[in-house]
N, C-alpha and C. Protein backbone atom coordinates (compact mmCIF):
# COMPACT_ATOMS: atom_id res chain seq x y z
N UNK A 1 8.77 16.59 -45.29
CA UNK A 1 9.49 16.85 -44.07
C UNK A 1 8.90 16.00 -42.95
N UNK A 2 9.64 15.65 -41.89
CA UNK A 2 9.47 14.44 -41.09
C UNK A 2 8.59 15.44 -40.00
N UNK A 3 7.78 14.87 -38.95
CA UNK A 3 7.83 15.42 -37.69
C UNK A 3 8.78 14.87 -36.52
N UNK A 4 8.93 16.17 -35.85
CA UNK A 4 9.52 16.01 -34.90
C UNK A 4 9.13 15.64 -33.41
N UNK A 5 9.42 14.69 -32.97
CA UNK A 5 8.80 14.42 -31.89
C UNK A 5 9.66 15.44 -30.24
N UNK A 6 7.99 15.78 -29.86
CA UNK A 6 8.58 16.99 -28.33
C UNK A 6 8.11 16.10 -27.21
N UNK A 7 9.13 16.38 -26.37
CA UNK A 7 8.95 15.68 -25.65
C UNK A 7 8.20 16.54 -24.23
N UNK A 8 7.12 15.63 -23.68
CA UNK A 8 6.13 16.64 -22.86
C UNK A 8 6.41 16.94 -21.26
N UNK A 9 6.23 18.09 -20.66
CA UNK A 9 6.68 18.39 -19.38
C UNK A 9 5.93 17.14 -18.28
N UNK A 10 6.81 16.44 -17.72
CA UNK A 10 5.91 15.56 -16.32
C UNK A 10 5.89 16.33 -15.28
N UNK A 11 4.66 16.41 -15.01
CA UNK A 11 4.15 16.77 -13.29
C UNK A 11 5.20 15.86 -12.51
N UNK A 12 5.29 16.22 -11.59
CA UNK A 12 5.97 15.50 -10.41
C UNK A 12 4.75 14.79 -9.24
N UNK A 13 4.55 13.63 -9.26
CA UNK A 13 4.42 12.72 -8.43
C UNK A 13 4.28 13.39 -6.97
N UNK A 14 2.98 12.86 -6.30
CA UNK A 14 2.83 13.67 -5.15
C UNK A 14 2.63 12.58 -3.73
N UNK A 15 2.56 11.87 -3.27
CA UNK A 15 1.90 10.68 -2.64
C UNK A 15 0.53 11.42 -1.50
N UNK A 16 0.05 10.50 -0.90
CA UNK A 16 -0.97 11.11 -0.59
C UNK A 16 -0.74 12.09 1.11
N UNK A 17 0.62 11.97 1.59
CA UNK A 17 1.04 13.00 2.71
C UNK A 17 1.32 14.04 1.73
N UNK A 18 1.98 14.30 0.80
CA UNK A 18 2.57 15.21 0.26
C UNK A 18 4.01 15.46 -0.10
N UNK A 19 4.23 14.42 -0.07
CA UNK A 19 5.77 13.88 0.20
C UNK A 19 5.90 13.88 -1.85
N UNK A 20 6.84 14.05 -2.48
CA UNK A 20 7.01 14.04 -3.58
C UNK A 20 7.50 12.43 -4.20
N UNK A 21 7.41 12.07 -5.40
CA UNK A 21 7.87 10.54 -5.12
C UNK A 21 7.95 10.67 -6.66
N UNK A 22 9.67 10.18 -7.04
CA UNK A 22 10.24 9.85 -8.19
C UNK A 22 9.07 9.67 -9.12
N UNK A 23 9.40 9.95 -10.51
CA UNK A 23 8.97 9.54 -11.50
C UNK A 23 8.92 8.08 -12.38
N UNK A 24 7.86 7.75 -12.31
CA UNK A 24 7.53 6.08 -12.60
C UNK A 24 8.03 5.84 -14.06
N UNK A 25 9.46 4.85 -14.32
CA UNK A 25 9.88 4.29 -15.13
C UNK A 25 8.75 3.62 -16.57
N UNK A 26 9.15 4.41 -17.62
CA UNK A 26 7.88 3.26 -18.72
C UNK A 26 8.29 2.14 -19.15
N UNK A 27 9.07 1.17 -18.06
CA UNK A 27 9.41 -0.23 -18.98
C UNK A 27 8.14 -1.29 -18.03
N UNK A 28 8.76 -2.43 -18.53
CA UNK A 28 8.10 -3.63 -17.76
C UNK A 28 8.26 -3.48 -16.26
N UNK A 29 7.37 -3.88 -15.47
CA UNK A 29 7.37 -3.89 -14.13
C UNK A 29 7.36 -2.40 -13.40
N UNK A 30 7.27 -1.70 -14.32
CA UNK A 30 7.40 -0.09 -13.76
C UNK A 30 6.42 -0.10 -12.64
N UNK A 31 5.28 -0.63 -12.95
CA UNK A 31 3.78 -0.32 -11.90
C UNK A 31 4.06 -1.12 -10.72
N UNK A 32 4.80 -2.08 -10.54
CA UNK A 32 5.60 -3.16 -9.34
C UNK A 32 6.38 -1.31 -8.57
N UNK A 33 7.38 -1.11 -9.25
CA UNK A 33 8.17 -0.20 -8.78
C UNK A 33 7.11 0.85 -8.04
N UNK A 34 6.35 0.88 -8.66
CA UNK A 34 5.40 2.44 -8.44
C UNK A 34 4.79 2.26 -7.14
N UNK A 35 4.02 0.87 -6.89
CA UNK A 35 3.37 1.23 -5.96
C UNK A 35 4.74 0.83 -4.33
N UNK A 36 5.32 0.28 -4.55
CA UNK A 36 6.82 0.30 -3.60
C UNK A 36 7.34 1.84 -3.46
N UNK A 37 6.83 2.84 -4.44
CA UNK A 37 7.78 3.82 -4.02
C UNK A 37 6.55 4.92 -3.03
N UNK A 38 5.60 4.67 -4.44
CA UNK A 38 4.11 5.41 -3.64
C UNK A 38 3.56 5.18 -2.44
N UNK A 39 3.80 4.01 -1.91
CA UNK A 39 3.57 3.89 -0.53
C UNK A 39 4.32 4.40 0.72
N UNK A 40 3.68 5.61 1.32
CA UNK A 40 4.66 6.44 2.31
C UNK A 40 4.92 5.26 3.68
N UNK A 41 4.53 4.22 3.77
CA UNK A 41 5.00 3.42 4.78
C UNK A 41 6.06 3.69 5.62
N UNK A 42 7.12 3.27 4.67
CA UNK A 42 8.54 2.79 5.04
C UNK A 42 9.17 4.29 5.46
N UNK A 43 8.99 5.46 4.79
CA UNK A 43 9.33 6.60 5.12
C UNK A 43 8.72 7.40 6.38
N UNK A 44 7.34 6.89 6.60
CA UNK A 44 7.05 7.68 8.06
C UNK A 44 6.95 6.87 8.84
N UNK A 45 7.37 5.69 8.96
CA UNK A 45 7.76 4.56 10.36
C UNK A 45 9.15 4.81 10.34
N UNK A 46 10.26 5.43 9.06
CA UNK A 46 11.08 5.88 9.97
C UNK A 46 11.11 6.55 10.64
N UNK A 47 10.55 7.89 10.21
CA UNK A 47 10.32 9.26 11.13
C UNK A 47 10.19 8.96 11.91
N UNK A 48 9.23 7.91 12.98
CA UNK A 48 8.79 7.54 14.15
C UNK A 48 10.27 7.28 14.77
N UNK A 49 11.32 7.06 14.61
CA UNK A 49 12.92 6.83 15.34
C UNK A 49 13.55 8.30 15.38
N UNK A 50 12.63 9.08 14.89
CA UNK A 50 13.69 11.09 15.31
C UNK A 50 14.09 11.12 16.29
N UNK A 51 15.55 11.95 16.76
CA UNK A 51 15.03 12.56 17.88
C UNK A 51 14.22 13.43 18.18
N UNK A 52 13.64 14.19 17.25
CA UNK A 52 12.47 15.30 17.38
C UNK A 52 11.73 14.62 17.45
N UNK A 53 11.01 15.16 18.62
CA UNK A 53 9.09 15.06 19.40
C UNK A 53 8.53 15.69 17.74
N UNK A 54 9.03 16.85 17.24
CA UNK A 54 8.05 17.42 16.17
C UNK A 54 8.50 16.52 15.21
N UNK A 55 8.87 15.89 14.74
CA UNK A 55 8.87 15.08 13.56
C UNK A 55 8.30 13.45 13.86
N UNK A 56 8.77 13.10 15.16
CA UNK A 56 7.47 12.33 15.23
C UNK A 56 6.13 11.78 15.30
N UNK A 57 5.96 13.13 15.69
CA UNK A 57 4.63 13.63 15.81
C UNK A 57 3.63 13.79 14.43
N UNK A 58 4.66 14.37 13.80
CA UNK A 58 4.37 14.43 12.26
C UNK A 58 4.31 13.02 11.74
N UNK A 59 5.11 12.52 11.64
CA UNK A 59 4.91 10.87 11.23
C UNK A 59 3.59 10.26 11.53
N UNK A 60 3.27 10.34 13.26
CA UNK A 60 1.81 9.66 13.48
C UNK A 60 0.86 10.19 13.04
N UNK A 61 1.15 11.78 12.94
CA UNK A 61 -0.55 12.38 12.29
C UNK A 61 -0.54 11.99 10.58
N UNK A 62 0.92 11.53 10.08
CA UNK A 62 0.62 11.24 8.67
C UNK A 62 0.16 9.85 8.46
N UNK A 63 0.59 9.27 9.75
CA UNK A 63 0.04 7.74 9.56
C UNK A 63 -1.37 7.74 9.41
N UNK A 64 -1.88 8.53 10.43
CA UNK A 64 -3.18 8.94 10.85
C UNK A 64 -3.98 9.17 9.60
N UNK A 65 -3.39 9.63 9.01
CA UNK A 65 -3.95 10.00 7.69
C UNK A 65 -4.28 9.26 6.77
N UNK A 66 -2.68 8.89 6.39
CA UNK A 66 -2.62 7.88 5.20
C UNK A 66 -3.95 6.78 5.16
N UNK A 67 -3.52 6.07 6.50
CA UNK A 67 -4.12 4.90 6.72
C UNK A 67 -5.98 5.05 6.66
N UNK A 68 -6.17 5.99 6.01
CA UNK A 68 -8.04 6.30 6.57
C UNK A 68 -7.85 5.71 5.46
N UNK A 69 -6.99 5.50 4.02
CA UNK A 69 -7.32 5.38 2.88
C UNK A 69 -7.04 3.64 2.87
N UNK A 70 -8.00 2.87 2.82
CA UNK A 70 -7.78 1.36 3.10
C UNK A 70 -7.18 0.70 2.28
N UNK A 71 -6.56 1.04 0.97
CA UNK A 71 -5.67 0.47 0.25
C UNK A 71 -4.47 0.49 0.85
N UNK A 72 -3.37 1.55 1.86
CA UNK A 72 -2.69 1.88 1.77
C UNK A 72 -2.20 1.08 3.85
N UNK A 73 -3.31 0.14 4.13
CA UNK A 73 -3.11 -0.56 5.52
C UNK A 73 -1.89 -1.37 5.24
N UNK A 74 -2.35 -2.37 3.96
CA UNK A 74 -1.32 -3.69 4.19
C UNK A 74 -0.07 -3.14 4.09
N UNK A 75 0.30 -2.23 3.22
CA UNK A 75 1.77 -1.45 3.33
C UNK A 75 2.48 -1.55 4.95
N UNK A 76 1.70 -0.61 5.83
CA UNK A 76 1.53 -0.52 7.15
C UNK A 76 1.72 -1.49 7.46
N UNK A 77 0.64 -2.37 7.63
CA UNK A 77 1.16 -3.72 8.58
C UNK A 77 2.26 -4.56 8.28
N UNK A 78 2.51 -4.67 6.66
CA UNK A 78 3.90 -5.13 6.08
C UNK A 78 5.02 -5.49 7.44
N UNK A 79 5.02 -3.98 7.15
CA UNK A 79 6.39 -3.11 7.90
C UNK A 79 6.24 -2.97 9.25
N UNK A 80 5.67 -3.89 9.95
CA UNK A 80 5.39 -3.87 11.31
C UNK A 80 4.72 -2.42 12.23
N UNK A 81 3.85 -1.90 11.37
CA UNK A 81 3.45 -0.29 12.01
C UNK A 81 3.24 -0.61 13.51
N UNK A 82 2.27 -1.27 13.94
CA UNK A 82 1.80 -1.86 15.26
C UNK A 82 2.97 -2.02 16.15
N UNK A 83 3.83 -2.53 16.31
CA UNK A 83 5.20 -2.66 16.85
C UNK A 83 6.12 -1.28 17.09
N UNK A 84 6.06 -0.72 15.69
CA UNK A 84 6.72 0.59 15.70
C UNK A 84 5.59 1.91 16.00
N UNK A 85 4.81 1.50 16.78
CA UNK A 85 3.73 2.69 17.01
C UNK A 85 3.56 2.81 18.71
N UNK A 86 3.38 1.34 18.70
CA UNK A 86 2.98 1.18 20.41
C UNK A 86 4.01 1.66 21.14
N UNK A 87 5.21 1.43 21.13
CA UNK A 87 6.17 2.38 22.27
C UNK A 87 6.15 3.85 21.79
N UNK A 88 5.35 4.58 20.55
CA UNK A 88 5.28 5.90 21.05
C UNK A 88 3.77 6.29 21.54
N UNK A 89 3.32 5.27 22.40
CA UNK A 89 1.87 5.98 23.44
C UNK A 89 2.72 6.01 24.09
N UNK A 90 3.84 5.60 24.92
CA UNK A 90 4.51 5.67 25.65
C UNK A 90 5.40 7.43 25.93
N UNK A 91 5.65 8.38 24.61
CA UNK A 91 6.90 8.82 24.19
C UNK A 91 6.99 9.95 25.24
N UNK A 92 7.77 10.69 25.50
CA UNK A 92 7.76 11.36 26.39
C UNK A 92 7.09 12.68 26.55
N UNK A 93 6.80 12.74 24.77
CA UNK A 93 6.11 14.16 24.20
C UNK A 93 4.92 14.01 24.56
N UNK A 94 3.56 14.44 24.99
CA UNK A 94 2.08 14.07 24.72
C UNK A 94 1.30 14.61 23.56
N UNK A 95 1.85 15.02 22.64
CA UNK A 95 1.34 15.11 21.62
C UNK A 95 1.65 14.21 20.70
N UNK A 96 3.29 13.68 20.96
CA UNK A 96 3.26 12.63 20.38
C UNK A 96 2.36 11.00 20.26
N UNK A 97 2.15 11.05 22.14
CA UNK A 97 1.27 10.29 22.47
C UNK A 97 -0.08 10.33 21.95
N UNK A 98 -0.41 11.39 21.99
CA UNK A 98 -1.92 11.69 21.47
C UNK A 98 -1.89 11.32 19.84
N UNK A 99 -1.18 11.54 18.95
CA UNK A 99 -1.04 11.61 17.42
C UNK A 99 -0.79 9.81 17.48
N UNK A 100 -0.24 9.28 18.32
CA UNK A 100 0.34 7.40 17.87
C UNK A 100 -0.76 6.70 18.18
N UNK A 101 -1.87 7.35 19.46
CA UNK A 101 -2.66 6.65 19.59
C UNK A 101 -4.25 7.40 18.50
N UNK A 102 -4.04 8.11 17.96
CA UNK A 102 -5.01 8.33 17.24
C UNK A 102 -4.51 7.66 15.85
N UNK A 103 -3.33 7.47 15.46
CA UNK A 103 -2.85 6.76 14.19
C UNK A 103 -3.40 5.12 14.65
N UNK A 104 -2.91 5.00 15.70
CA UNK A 104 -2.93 3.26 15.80
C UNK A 104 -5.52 3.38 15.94
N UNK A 105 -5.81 3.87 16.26
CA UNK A 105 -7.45 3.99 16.64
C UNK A 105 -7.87 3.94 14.94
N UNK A 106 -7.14 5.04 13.99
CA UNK A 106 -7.68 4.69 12.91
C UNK A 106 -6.74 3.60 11.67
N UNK A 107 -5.93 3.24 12.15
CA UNK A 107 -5.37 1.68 11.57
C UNK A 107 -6.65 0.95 12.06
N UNK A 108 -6.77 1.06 13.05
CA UNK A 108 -8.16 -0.13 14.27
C UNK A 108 -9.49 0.17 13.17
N UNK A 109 -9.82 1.28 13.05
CA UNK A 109 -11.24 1.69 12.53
C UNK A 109 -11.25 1.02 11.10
N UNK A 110 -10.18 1.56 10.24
CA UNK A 110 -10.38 1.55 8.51
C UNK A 110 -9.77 -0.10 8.41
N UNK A 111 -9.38 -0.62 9.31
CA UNK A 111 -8.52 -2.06 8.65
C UNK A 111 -9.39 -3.04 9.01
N UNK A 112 -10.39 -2.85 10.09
CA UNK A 112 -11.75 -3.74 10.16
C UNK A 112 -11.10 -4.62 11.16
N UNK A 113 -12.07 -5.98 11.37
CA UNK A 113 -11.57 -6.86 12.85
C UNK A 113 -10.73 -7.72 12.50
N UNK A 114 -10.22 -8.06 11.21
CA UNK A 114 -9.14 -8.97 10.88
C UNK A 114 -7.81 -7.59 11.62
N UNK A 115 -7.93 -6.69 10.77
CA UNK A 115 -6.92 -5.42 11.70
C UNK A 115 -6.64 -5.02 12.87
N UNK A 116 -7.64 -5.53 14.08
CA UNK A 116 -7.67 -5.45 15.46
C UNK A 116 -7.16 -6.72 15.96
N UNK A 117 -7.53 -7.93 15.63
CA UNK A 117 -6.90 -8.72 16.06
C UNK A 117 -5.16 -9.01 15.71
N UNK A 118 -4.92 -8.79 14.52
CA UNK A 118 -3.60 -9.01 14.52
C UNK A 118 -2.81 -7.57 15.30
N UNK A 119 -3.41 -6.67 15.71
CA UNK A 119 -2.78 -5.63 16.83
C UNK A 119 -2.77 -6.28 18.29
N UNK A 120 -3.51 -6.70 18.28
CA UNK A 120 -3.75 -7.48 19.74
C UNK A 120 -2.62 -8.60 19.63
N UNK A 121 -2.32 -9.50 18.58
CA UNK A 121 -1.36 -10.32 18.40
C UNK A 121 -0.08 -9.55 18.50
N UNK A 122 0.25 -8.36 18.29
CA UNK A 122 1.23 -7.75 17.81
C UNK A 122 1.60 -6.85 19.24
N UNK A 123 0.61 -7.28 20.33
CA UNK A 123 0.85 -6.80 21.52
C UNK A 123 0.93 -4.65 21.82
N UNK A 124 -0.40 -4.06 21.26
CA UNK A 124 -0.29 -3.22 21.42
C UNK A 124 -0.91 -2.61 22.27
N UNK A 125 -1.58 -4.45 23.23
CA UNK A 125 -2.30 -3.99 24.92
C UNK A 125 -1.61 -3.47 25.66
N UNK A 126 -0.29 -3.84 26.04
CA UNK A 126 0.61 -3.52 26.90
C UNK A 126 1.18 -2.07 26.85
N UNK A 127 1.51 -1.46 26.18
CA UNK A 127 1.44 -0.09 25.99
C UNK A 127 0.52 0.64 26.27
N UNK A 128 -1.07 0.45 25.71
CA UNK A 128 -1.80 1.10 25.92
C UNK A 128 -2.63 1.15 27.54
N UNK A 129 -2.37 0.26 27.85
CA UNK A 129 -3.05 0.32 28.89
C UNK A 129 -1.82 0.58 30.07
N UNK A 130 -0.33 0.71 29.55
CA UNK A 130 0.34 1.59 30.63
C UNK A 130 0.18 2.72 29.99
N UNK A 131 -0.25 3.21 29.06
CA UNK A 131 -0.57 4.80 28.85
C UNK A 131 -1.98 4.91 29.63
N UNK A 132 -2.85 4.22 29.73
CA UNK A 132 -4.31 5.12 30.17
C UNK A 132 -4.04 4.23 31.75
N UNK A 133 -3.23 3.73 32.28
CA UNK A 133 -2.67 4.01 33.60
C UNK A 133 -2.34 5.61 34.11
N UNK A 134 -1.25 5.54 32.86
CA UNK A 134 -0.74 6.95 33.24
C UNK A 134 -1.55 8.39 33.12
N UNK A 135 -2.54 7.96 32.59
CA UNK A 135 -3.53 8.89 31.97
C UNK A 135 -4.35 9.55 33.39
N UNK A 136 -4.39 7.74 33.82
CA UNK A 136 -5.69 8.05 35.11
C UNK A 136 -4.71 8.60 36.46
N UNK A 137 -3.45 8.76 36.40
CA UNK A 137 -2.39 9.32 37.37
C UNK A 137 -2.57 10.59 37.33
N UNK A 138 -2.57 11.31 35.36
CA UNK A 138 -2.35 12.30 35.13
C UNK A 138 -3.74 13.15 35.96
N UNK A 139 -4.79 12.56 35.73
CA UNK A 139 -6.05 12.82 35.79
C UNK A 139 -6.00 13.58 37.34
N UNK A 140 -5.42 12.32 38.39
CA UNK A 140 -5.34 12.88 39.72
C UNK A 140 -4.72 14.06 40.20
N UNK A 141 -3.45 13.91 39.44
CA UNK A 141 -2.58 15.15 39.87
C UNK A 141 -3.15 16.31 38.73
N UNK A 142 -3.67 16.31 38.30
CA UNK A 142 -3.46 17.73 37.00
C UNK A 142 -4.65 18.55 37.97
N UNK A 143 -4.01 20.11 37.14
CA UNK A 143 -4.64 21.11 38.18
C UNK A 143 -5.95 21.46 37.33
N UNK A 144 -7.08 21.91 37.87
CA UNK A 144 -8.58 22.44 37.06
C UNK A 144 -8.10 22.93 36.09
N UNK A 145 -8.62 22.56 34.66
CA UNK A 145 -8.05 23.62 33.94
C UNK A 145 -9.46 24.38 33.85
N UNK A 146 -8.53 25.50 32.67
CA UNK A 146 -9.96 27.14 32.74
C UNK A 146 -10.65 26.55 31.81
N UNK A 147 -11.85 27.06 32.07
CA UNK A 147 -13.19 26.71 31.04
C UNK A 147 -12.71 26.25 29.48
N UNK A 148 -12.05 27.41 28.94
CA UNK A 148 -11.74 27.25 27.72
C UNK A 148 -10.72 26.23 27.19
N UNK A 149 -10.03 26.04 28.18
CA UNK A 149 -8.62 25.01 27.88
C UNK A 149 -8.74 24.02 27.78
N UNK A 150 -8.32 22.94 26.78
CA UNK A 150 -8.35 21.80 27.02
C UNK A 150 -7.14 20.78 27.65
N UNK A 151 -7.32 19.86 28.51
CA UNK A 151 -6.19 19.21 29.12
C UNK A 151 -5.33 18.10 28.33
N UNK A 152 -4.74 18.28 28.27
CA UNK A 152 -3.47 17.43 27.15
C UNK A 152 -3.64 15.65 27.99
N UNK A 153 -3.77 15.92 29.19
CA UNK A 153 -4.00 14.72 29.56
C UNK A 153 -5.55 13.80 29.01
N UNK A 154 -6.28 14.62 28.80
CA UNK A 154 -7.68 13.90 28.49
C UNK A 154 -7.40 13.73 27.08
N UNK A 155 -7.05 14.68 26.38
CA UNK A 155 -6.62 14.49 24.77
C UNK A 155 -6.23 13.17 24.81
N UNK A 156 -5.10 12.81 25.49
CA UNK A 156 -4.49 11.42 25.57
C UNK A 156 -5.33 10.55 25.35
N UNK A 157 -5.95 10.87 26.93
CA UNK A 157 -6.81 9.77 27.36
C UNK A 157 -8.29 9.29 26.26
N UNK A 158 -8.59 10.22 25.56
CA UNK A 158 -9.84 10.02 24.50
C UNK A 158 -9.28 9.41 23.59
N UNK A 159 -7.96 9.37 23.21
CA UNK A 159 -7.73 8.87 21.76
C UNK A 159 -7.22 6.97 22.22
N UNK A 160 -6.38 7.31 23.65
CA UNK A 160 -6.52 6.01 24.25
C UNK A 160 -7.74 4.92 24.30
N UNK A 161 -8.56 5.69 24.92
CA UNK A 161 -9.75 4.74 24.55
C UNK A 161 -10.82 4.42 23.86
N UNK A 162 -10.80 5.45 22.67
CA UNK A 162 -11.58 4.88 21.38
C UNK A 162 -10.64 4.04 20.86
N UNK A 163 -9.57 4.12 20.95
CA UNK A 163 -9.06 2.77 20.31
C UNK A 163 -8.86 1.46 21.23
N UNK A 164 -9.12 1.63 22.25
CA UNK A 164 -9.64 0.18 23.33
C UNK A 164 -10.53 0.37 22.74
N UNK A 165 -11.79 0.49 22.38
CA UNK A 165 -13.08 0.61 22.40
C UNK A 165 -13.27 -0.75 20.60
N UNK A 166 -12.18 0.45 20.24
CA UNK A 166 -12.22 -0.48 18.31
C UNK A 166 -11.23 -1.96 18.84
N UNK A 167 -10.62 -1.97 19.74
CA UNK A 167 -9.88 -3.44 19.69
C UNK A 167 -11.04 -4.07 20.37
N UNK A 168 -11.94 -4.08 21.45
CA UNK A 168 -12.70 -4.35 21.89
C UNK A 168 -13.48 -5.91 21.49
C-alpha cells in the first residue's frame, strides 16, 4: 500500500508591525516576492495620507519601530520615507507631530551618517525647524503645567531636537 501524502497546516506570516502578510509562493523567485511583500514600507507611508490623526499616528510610531531594525531602512528610503514624513512634523495633530519626528530621529539613529545626510538632501531641515519654531511659540504661550503633567509641546520639542542633534 502506497503512502499518502498530508498536507501540513501553515502559520500565517506576521511582519514585524504585526500586520499579517500572504503566504510565500514555493516556486522560483518566491524569496524576490517575499521580501517585497514583508517589507511594511509601502503600507505605512500610505497610512501617513489618512484622514485620521489616529491612523497616522499609528503609521509613524510603526515606522518608528520598524526602522530600529536596520535591514528594513533601505525599503524606507526606497519609497521616499523622508519626503513623506517631513510634512507630518508639520500635521495639525501633536501627537502626530511627536510620533513623525521620533520616526524620522530613529531612521537618523539606526541608518548611520550616510542616512542623515541623504535626509538633509531630501530637505527635512525645512520642516523641522518650522516645527521647533513653532515649538519655541508654543513654549511662550502655553500655560504652567501641574507637576505631574507633561506638556505636549515639549514632547514635540524633545523629539524635534534629538533628531537635529543626529543630523548634526
Amino acid at each position: 500500500m502506497g503512502k499518502s501524502k498530508t498536507t501540513k497546516f501553515k502559520r500565517p506570516h506576521f511582519n514585524s508591525v504585526g500586520l499579517p502578510v500572504s503566504a510565500v509562493k514555493e516556486e522560483e523567485g518566491a524569496e524576490e516576492e517575499h521580501d517585497e511583500e514583508s517589507c511594511p514600507a509601502a503600507e505605512l507611508l500610505e497610512k501617513l495620507q489618512s484622514p485620521s490623526a489616529d491612523i497616522r499616528e499609528f503609521a509613524c510610531a510603526s515606522i518608528s519601530r520598524v526602522v530600529q531594525q536596520s535591514q528594513t531602512i533601505p525599503g524606507f528610503l526606497q519609497r521616499d520615507a523622508v519626503r513623506r514624513l517631513g510634512p507630518m512634523l508639520l500635521d495639525g495633530s501633536l501627537a502626530v507631530r511627536e510620533t513623525a519626528a521620533g520616526a524620522l530621529r530613529n531612521l537618523s539613529a539606526c541608518g548611520g551618517q550616510e542616512v542623515c545626510e541623504d535626509m538633509v538632501k531630501h530637505d527635512v531641515m525645512t520642516p523641522l525647524t518650522a516645527l521647533l519654531r513653532e515649538c519655541c511659540s508654543g513654549f511662550d504661550s502655553a500655560a504652567v503645567p501641574m507637576k505631574d503633567q507633561s506638556n505636549p509641546v515639549e514632547d514635540v520639542a524633545n523629539e524635534a531636537v534629538n533628531l537635529l542633534w543626529n543630523l548634526w
